[in-house]
PDB file of N, CA and C in Angstrom:
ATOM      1  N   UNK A   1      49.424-158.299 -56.937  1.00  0.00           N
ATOM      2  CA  UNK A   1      50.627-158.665 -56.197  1.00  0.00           C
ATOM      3  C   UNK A   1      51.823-157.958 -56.818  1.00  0.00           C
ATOM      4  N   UNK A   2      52.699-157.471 -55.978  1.00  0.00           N
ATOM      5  CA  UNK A   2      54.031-156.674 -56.180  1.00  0.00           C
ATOM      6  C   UNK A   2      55.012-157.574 -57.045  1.00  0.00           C
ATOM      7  N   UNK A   3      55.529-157.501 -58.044  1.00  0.00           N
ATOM      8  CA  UNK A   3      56.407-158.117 -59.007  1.00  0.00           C
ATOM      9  C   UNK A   3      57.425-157.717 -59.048  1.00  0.00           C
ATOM     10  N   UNK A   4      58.519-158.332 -59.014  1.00  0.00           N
ATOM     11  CA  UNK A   4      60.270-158.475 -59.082  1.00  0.00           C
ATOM     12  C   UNK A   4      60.508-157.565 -60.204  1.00  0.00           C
ATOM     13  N   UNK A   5      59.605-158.050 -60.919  1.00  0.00           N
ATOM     14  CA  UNK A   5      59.679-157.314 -62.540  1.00  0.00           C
ATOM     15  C   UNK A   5      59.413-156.294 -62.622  1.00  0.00           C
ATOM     16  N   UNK A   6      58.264-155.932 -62.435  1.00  0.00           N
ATOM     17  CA  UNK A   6      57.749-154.481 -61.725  1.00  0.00           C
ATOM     18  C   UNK A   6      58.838-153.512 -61.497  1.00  0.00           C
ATOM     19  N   UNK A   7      59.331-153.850 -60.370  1.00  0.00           N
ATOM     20  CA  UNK A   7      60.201-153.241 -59.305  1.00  0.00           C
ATOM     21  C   UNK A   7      61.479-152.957 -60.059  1.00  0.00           C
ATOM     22  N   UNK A   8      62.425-153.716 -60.990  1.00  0.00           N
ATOM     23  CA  UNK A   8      63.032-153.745 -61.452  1.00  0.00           C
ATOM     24  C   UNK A   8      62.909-152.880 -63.328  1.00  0.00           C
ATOM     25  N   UNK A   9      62.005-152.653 -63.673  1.00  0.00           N
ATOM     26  CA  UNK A   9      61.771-151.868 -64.798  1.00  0.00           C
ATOM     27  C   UNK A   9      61.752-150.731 -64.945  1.00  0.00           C
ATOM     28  N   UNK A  10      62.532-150.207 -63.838  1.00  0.00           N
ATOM     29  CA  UNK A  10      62.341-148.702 -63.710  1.00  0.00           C
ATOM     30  C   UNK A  10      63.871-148.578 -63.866  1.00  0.00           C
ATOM     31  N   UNK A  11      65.222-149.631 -63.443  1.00  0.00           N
ATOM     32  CA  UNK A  11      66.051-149.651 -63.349  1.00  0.00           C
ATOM     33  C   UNK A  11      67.013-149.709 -64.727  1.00  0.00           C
ATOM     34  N   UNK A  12      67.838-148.611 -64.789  1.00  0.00           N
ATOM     35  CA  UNK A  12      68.532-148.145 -65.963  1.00  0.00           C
ATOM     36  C   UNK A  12      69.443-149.724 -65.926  1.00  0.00           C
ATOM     37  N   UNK A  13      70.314-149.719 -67.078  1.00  0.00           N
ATOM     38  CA  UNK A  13      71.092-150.845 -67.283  1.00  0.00           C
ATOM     39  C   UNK A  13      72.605-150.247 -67.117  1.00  0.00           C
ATOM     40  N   UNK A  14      72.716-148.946 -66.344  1.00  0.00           N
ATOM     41  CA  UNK A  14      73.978-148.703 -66.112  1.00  0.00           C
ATOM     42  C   UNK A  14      74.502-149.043 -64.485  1.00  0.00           C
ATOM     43  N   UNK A  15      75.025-150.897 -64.625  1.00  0.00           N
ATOM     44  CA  UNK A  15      75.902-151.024 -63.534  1.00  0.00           C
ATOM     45  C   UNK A  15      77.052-150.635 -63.282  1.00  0.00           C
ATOM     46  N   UNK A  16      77.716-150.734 -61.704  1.00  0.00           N
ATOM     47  CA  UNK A  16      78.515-150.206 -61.309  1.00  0.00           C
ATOM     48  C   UNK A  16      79.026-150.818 -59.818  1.00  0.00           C
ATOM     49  N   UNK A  17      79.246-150.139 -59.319  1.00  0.00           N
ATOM     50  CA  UNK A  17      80.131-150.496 -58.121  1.00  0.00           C
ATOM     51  C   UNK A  17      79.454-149.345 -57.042  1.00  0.00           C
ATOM     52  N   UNK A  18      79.270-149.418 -55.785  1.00  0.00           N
ATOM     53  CA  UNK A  18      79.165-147.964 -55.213  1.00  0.00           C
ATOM     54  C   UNK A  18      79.694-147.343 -55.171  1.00  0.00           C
ATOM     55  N   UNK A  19      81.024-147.540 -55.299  1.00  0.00           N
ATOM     56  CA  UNK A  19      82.259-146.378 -55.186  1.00  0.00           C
ATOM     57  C   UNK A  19      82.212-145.611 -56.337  1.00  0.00           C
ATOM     58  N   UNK A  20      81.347-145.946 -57.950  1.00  0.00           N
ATOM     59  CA  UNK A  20      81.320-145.344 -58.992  1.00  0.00           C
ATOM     60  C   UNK A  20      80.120-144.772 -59.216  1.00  0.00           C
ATOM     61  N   UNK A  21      79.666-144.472 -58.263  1.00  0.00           N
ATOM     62  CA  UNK A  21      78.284-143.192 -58.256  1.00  0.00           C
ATOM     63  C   UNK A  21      78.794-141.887 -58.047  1.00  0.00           C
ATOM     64  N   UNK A  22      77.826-141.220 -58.331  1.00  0.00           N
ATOM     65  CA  UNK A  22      78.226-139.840 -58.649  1.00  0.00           C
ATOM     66  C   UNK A  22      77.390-139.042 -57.634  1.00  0.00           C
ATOM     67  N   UNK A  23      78.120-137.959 -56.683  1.00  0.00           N
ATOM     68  CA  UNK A  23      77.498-137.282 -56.055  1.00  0.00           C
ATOM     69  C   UNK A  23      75.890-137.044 -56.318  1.00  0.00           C
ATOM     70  N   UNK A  24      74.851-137.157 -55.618  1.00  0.00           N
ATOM     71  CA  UNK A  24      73.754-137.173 -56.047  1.00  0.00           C
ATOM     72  C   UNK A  24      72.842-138.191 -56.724  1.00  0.00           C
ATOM     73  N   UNK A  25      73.913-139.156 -56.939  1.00  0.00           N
ATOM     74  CA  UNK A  25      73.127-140.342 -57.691  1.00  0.00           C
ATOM     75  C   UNK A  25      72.796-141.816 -56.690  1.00  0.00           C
ATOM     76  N   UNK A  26      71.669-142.051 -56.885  1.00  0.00           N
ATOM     77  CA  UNK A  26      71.273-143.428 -56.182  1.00  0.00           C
ATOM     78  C   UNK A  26      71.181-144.253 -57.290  1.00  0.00           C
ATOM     79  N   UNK A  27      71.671-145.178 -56.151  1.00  0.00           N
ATOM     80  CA  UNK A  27      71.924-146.817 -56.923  1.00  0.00           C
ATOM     81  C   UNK A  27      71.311-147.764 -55.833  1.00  0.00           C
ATOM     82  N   UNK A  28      70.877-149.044 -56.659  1.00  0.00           N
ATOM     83  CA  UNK A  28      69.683-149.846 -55.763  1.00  0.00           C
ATOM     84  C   UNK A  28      70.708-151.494 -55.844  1.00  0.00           C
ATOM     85  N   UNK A  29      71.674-151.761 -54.658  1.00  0.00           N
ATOM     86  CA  UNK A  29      72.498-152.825 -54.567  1.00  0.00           C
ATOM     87  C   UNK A  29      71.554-154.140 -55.138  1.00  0.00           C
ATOM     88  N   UNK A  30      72.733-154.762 -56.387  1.00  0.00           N
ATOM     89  CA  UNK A  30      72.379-156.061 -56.799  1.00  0.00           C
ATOM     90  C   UNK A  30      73.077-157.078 -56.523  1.00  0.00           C
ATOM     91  N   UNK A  31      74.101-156.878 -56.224  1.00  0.00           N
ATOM     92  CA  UNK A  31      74.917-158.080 -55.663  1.00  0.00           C
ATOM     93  C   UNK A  31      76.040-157.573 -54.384  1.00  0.00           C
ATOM     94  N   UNK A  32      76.213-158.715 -53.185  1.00  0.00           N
ATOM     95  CA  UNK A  32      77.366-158.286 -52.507  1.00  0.00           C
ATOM     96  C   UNK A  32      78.311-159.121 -52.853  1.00  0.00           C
ATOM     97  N   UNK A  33      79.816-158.825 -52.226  1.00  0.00           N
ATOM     98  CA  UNK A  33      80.754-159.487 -52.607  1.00  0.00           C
ATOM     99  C   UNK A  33      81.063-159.709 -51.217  1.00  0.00           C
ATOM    100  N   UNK A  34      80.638-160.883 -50.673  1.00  0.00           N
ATOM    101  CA  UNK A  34      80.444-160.694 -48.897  1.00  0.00           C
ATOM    102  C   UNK A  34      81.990-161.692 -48.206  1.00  0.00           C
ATOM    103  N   UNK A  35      82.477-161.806 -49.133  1.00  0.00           N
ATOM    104  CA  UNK A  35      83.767-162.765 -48.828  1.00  0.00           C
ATOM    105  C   UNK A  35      84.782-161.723 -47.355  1.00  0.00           C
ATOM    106  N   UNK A  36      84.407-160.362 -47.437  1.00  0.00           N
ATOM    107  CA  UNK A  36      85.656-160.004 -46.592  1.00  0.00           C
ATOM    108  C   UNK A  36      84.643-159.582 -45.143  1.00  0.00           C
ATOM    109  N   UNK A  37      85.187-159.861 -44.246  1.00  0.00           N
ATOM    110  CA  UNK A  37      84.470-159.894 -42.726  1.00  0.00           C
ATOM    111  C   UNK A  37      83.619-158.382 -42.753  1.00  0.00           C
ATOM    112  N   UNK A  38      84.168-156.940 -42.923  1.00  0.00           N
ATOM    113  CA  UNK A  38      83.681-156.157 -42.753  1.00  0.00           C
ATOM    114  C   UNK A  38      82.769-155.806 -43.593  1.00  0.00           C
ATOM    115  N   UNK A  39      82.454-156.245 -44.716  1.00  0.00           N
ATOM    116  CA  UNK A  39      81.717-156.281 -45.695  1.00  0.00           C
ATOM    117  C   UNK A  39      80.587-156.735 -44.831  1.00  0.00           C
ATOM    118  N   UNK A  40      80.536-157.954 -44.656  1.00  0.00           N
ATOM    119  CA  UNK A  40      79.623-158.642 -43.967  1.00  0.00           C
ATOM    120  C   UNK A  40      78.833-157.957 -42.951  1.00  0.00           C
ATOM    121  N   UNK A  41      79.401-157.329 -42.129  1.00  0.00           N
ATOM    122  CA  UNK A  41      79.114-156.593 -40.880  1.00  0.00           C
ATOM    123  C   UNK A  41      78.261-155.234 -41.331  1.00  0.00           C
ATOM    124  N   UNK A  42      78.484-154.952 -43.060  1.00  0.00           N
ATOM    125  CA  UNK A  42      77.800-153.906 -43.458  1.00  0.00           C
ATOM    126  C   UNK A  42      76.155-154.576 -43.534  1.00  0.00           C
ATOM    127  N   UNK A  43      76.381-155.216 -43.768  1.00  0.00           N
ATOM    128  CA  UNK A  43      75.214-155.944 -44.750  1.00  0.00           C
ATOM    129  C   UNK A  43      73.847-156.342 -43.529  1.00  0.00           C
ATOM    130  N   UNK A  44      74.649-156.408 -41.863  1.00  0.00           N
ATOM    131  CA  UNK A  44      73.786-156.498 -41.022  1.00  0.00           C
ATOM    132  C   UNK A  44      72.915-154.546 -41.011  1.00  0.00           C
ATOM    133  N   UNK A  45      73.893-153.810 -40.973  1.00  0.00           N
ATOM    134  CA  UNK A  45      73.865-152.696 -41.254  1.00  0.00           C
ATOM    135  C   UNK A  45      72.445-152.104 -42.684  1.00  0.00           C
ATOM    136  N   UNK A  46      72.185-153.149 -43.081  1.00  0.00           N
ATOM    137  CA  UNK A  46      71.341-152.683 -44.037  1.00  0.00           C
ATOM    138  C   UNK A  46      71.506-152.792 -45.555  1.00  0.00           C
ATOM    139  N   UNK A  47      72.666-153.249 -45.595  1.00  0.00           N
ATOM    140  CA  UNK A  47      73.581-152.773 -46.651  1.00  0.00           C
ATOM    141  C   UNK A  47      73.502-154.167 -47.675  1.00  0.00           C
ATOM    142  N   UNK A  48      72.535-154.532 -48.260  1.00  0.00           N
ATOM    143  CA  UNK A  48      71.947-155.801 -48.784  1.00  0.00           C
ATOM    144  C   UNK A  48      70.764-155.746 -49.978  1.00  0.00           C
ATOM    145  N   UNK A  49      71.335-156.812 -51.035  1.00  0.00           N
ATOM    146  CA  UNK A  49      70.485-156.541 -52.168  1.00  0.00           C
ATOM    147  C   UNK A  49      68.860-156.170 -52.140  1.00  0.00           C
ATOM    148  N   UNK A  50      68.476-155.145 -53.296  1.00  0.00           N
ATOM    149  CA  UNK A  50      67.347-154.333 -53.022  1.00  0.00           C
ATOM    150  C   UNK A  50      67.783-153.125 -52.171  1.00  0.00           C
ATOM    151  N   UNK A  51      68.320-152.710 -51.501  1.00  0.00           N
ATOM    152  CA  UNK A  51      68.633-151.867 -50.384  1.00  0.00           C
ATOM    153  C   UNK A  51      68.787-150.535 -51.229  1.00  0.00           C
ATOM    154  N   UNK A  52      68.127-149.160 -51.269  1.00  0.00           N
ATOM    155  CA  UNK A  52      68.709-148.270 -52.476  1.00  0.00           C
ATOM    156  C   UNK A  52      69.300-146.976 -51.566  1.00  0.00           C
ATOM    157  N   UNK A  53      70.871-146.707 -52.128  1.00  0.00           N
ATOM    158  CA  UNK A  53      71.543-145.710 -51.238  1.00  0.00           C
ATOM    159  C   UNK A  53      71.784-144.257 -52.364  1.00  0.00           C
ATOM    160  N   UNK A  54      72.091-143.108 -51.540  1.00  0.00           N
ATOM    161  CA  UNK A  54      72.108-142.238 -52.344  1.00  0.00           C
ATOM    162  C   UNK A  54      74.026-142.005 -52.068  1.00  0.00           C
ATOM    163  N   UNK A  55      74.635-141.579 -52.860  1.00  0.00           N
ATOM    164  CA  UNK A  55      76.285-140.905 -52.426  1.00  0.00           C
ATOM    165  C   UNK A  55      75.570-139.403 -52.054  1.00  0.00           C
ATOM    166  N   UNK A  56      75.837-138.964 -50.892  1.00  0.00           N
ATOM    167  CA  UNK A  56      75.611-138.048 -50.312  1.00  0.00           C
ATOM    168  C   UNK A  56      76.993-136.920 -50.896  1.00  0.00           C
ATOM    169  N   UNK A  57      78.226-137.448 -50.585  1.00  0.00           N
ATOM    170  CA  UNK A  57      79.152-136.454 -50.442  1.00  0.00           C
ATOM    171  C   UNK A  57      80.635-137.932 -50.481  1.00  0.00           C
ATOM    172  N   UNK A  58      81.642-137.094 -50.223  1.00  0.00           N
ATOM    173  CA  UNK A  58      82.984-137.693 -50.543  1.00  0.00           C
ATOM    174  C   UNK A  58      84.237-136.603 -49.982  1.00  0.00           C
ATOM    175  N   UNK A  59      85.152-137.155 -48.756  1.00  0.00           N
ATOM    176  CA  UNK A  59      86.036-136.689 -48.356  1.00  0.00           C
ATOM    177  C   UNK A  59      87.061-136.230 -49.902  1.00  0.00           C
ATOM    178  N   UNK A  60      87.880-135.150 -48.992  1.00  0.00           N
ATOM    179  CA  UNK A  60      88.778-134.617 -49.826  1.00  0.00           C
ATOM    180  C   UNK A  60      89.856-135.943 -50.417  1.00  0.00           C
ATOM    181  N   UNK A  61      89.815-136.033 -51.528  1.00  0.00           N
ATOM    182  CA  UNK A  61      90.700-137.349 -51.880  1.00  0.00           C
ATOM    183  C   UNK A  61      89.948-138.403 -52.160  1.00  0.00           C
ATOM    184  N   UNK A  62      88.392-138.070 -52.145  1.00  0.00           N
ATOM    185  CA  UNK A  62      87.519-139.373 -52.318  1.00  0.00           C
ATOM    186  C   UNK A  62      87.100-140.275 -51.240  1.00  0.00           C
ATOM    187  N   UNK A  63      88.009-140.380 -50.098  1.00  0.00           N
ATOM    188  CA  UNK A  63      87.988-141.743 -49.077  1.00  0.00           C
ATOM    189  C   UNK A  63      87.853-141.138 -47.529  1.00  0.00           C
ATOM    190  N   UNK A  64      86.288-141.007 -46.752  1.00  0.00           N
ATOM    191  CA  UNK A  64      85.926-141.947 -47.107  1.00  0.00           C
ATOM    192  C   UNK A  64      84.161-141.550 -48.113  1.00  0.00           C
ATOM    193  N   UNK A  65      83.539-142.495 -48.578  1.00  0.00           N
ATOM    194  CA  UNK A  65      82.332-141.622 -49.174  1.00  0.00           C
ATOM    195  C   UNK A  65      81.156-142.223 -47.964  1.00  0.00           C
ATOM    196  N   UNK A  66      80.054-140.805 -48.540  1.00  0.00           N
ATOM    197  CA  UNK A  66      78.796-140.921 -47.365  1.00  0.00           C
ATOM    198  C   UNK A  66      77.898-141.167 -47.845  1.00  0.00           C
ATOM    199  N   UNK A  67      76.960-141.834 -47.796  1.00  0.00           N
ATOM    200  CA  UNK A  67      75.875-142.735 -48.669  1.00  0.00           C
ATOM    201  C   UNK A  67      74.173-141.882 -47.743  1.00  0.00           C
ATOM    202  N   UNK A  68      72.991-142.263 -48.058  1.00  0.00           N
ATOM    203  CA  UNK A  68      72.296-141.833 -47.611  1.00  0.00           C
ATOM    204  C   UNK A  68      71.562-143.290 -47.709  1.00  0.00           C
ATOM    205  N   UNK A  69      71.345-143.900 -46.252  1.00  0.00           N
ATOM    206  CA  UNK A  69      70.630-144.954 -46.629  1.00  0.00           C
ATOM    207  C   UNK A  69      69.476-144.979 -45.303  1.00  0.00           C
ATOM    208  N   UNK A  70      67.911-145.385 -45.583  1.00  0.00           N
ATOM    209  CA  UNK A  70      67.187-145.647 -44.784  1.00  0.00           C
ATOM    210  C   UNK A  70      66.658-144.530 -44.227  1.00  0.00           C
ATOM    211  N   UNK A  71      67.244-143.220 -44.751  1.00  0.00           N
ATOM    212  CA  UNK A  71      66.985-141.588 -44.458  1.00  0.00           C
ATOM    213  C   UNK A  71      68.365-141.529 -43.014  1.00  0.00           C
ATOM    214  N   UNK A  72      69.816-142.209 -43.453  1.00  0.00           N
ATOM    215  CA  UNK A  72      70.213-142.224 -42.168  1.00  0.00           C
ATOM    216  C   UNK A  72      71.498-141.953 -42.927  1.00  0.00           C
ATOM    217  N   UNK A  73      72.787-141.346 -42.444  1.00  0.00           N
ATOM    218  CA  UNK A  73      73.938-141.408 -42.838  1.00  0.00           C
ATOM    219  C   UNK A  73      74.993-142.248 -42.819  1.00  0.00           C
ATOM    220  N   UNK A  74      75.746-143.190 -43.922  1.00  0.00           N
ATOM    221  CA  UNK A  74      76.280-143.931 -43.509  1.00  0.00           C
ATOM    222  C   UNK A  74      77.984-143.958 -44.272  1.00  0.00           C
ATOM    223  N   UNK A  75      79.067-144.045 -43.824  1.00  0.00           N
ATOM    224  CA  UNK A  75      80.054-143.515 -44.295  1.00  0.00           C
ATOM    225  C   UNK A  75      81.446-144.785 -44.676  1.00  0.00           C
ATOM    226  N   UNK A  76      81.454-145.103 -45.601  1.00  0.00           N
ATOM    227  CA  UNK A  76      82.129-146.510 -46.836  1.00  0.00           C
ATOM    228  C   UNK A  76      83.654-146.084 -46.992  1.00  0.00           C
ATOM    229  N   UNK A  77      84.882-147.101 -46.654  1.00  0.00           N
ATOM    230  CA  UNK A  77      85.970-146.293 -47.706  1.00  0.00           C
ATOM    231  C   UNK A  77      85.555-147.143 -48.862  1.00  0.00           C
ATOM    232  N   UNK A  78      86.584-146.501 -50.095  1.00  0.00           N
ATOM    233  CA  UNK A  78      86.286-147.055 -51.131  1.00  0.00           C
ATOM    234  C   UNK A  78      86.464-148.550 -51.736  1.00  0.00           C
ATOM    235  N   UNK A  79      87.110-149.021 -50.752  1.00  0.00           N
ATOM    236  CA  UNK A  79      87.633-150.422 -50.576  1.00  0.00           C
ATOM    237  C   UNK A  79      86.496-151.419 -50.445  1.00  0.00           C
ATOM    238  N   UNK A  80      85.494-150.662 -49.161  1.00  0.00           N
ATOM    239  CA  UNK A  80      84.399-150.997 -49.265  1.00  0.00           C
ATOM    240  C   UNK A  80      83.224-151.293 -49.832  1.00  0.00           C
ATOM    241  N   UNK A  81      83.091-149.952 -50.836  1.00  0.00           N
ATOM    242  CA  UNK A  81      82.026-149.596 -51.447  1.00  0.00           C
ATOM    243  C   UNK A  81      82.436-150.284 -52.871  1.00  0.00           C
ATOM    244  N   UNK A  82      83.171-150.926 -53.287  1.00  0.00           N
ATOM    245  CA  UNK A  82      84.051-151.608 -54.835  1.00  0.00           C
ATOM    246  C   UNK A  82      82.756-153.162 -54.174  1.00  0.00           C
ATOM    247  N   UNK A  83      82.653-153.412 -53.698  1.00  0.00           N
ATOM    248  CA  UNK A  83      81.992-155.150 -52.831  1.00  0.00           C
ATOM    249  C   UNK A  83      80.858-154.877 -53.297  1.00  0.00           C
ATOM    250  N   UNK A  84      79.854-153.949 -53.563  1.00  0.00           N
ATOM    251  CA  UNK A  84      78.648-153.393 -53.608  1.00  0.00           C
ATOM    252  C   UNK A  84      78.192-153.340 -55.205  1.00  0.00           C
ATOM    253  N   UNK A  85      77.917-154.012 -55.944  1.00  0.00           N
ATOM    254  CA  UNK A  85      77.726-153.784 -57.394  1.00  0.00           C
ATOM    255  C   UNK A  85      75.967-153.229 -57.122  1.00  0.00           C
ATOM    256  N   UNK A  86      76.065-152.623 -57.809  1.00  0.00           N
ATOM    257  CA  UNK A  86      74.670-151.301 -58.213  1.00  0.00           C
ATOM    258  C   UNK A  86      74.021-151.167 -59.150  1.00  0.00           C
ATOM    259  N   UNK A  87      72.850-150.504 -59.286  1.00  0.00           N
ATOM    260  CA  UNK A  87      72.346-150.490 -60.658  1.00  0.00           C
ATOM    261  C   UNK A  87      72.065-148.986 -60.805  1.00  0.00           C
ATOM    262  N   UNK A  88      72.526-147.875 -61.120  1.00  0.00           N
ATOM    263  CA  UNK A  88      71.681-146.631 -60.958  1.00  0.00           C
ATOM    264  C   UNK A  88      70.497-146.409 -60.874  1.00  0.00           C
ATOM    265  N   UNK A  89      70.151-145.769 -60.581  1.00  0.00           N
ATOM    266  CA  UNK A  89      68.355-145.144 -60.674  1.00  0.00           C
ATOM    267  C   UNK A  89      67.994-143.823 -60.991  1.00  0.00           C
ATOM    268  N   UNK A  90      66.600-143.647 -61.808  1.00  0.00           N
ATOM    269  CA  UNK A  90      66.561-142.207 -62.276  1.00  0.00           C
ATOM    270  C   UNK A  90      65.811-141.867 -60.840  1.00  0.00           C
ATOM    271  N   UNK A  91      66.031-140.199 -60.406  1.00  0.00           N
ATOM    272  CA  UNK A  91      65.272-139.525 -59.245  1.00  0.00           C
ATOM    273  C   UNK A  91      64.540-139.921 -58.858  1.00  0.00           C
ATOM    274  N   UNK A  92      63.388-139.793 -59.897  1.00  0.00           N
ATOM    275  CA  UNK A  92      61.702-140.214 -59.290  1.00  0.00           C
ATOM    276  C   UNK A  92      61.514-141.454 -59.220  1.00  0.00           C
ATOM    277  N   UNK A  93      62.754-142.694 -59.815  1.00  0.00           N
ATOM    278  CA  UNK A  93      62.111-144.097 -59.515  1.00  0.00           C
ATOM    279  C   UNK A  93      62.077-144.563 -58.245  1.00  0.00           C
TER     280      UNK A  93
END
């Protein structure tokens, strides 16, 4: 049987926020901060603990950023992506 633990031991101990990923880097959401309406509306969107997104790219100025989630494109301002606490992940995990 598939274990929480398992699943989770591959996961570095460097948290964050989504907005503090780095081009190229995936992070696997551990907590939402679902208090603000549009937040919420993400989260039908896919956008919910376990869920692992990549930062694709980032408008000039940072805002807004493009995530890679589900093999689909999905595009956060940073206001947004601060609600999203993360855990990084190495490539191959």
């Amino acid at each position: 049987m598939y274990d929480r633990n398992q699943r989770n031991r591959h996961l570095k101990t460097n948290v964050k926020t989504l907005a503090g990923l780095k081009c190229g880097q995936t992070g696997v959401i551990q907590q939402v901060d679902s208090s603000d309406p549009q937040v919420q509306r993400l989260m039908t969107l896919g956008l919910v603990e376990g869920a692992r997104l990549e930062l694709r790219s980032a408008a000039i100025g940072g805002d807004p950023l493009e995530y890679r989630l589900f093999g689909r494109g999905i595009s956060l301002r940073q206001e947004q992506a601060r609600r999203f606490t993360v855990t990084a992940v190495s490539p191959g995990d």
